[in-house]
Protein backbone atom coordinates (compact mmCIF):
# COMPACT_ATOMS: atom_id res chain seq x y z
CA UNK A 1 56.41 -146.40 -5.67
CA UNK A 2 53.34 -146.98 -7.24
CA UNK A 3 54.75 -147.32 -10.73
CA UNK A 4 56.48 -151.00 -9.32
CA UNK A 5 52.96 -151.58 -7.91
CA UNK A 6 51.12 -150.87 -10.90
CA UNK A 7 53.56 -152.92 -13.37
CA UNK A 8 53.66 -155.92 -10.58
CA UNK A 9 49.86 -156.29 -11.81
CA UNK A 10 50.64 -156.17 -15.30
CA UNK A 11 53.51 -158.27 -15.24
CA UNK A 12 51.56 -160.73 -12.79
CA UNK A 13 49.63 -162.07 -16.26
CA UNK A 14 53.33 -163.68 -18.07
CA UNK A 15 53.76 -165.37 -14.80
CA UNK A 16 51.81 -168.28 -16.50
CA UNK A 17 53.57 -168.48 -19.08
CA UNK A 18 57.18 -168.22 -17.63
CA UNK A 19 55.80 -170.58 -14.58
CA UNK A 20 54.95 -173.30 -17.62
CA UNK A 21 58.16 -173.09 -18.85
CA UNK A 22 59.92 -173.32 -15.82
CA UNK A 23 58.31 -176.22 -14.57
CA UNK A 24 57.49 -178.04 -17.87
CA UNK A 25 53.78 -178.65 -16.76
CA UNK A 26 50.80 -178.55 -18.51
CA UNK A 27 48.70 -175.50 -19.17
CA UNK A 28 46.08 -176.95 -16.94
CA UNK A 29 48.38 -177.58 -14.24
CA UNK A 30 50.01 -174.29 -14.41
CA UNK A 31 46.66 -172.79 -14.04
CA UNK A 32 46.10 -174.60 -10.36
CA UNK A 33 49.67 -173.31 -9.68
CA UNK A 34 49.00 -169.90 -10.72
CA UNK A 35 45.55 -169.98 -9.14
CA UNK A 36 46.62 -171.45 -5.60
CA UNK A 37 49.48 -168.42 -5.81
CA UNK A 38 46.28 -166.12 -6.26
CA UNK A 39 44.45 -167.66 -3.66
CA UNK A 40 47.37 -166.90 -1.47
CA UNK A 41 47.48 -163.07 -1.80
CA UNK A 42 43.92 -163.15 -1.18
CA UNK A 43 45.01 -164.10 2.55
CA UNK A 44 47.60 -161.81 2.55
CA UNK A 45 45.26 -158.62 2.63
CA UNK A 46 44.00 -159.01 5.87
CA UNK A 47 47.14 -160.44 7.51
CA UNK A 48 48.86 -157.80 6.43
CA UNK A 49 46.52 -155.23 7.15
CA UNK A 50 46.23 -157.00 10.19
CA UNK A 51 50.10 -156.86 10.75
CA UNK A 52 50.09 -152.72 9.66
CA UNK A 53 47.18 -151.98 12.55
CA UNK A 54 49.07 -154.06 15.18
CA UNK A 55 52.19 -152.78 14.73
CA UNK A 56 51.26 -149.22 13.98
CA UNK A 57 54.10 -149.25 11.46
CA UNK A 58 52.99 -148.18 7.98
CA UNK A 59 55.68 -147.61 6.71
CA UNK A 60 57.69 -150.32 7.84
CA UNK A 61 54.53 -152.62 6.33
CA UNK A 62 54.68 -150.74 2.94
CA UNK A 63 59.05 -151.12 2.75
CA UNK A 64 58.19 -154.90 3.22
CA UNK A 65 55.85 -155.24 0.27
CA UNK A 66 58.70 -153.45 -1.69
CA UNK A 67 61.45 -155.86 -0.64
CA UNK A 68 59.15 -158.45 -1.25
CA UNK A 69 58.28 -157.58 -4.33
CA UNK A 70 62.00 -156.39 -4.74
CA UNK A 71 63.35 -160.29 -4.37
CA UNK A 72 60.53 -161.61 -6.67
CA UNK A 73 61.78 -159.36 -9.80
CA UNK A 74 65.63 -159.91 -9.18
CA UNK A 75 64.47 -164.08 -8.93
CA UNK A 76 62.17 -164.22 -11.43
CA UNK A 77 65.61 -162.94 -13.89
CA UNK A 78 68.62 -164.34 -11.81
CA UNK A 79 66.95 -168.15 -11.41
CA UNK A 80 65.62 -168.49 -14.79
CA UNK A 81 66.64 -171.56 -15.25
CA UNK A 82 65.31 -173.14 -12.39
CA UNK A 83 61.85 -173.92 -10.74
CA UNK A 84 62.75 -171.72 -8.28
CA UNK A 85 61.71 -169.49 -10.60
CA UNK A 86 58.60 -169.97 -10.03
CA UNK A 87 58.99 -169.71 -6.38
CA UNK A 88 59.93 -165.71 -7.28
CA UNK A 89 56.86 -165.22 -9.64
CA UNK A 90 54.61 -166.25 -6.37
CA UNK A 91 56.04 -162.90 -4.54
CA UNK A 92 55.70 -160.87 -7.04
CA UNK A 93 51.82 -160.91 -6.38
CA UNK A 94 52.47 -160.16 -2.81
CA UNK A 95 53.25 -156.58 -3.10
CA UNK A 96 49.39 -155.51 -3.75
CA UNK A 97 48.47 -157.17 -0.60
CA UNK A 98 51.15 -155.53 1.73
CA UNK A 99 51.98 -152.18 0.20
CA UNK A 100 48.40 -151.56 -0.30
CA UNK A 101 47.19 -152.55 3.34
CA UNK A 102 49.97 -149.94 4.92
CA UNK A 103 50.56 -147.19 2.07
CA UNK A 104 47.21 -146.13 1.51
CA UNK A 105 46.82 -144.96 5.41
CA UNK A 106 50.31 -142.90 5.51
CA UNK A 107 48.13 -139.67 3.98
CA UNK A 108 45.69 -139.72 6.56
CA UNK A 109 49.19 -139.18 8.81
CA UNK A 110 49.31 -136.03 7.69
CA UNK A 111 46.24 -134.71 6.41
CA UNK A 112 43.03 -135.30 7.51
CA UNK A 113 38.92 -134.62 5.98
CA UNK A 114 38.85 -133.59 2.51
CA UNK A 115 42.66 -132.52 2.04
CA UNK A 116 43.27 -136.45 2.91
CA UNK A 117 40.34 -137.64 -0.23
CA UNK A 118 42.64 -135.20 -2.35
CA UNK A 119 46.04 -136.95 -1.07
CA UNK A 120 45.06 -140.42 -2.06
CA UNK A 121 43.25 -139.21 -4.96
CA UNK A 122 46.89 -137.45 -6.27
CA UNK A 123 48.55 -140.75 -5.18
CA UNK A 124 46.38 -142.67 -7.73
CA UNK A 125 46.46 -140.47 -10.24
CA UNK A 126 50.54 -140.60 -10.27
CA UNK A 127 50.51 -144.16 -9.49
CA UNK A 128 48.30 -144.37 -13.00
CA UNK A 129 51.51 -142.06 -14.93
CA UNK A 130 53.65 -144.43 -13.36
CA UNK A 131 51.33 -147.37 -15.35
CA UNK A 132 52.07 -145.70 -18.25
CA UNK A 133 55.19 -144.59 -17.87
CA UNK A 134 56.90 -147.82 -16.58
CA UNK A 135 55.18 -150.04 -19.27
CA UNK A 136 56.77 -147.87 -21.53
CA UNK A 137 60.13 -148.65 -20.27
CA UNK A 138 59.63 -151.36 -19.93
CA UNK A 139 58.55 -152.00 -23.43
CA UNK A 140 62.00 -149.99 -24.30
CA UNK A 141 64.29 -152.45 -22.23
CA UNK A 142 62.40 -155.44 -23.85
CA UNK A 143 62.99 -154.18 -27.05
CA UNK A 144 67.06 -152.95 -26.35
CA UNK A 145 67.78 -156.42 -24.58
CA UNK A 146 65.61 -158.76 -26.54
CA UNK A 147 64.28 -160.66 -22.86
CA UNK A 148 62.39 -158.76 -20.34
CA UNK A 149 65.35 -159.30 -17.89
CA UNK A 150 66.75 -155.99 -17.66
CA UNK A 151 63.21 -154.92 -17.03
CA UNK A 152 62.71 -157.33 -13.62
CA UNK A 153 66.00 -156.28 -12.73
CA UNK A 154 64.78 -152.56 -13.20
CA UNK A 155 62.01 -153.09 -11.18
CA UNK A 156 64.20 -155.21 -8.54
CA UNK A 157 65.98 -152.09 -7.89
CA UNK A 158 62.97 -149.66 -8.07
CA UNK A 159 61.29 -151.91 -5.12
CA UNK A 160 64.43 -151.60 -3.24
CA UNK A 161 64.49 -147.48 -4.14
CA UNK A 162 61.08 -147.20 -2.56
CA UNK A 163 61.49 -149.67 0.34
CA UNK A 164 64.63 -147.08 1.42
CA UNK A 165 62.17 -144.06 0.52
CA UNK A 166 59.35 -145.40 2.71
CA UNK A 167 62.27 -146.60 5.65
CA UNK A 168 63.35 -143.09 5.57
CA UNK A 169 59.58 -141.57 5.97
CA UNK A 170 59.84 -143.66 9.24
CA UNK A 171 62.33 -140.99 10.63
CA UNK A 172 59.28 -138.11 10.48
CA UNK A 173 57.66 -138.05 13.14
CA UNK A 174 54.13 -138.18 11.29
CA UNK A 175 54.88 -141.27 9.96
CA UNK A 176 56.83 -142.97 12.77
CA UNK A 177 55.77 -146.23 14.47
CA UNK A 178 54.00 -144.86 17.67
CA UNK A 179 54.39 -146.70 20.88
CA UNK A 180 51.69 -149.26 21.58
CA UNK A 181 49.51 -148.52 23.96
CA UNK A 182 49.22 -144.87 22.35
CA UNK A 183 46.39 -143.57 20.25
CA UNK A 184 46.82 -141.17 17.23
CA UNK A 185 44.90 -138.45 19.10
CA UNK A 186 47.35 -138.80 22.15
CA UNK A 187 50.23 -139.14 19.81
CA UNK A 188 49.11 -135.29 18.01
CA UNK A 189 48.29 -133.85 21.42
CA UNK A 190 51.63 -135.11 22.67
CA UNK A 191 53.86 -133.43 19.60
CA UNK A 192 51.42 -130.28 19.62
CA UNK A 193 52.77 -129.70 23.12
């Protein structure tokens, strides 16, 4: 999961480029595009944070950022011929703002004090072999397909892979929505009886 996340960032800095092609514009005008598209997933922190606290669903919240993210790889490949393209380079972005709002509260489901510090300290530090690891592959698929095609469409389907992961976390009953209404202590006191 946090490999996509990690490579969305790195891959984030061609959308420039590939958004100047696409559209034909200038490089000044492609930097207000790219810029307003920033500007955008600024706002999208706090609504989505907002979103993950209201609905008490963090996994559902995370699964969204990875189909999100999910459709902006597949479109940035499959419609690159088109200004739409462009259009899927803007979502792309949008996975930092919703996975991270949503994911980075599941360990506290579980574990709680210190042992919780040590859970999202091990998250980062695999999410930072998954930086390394994915650019490496997708350096490789650059290099076997000449485009970096097979590598969105890689990371299209690795999106989708953790969406289903995080949908299927929803099914413990740590990590399941909890009624509204119902606090987290009431929710623990409730399954401890």
């Amino acid at each position: 999961m946090q490999c996509g996340y990690r490579l969305s960032s790195a891959l984030g800095f061609q959308a420039a480029s590939r958004a100047s092609d696409a559209l034909g514009t200038s490089y000044a005008n492609t930097g207000l595009i790219i810029g307003a598209i920033y500007l955008l997933t600024a706002f999208m922190y706090p609504l989505a944070s907002w979103v993950s606290d209201r609905f008490d669903d963090r996994c559902g919240v995370a699964a969204l950022g990875f189909v999100v993210a999910g459709a902006g790889y597949g479109g940035a490949e499959l419609l690159s011929h088109s200004p739409l393209r462009v259009v899927a380079f803007a979502v792309i972005p949008m996975l930092s703002p919703i996975f991270l709002a949503s994911f980075f509260c599941l360990p506290t489901r579980l574990l709680k004090g210190s042992p919780a510090a040590g859970g999202i300290g091990l998250i980062n530090g695999i999410g930072a072999l998954g930086a390394f690891f994915g650019s490496s592959i997708v350096g490789f698929l650059k290099q076997t397909t000449g485009t970096y095609g097979g590598a969105f469409l890689c990371l299209s389907a690795l999106a989708l892979v953790g969406a289903l992961a995080l949908f299927g976390l929803r099914g413990l009953a740590a990590f399941a929505p909890r009624p509204r209404g119902i606090s987290a202590e009431a929710s623990a006191v409730g399954t401890a009886s």
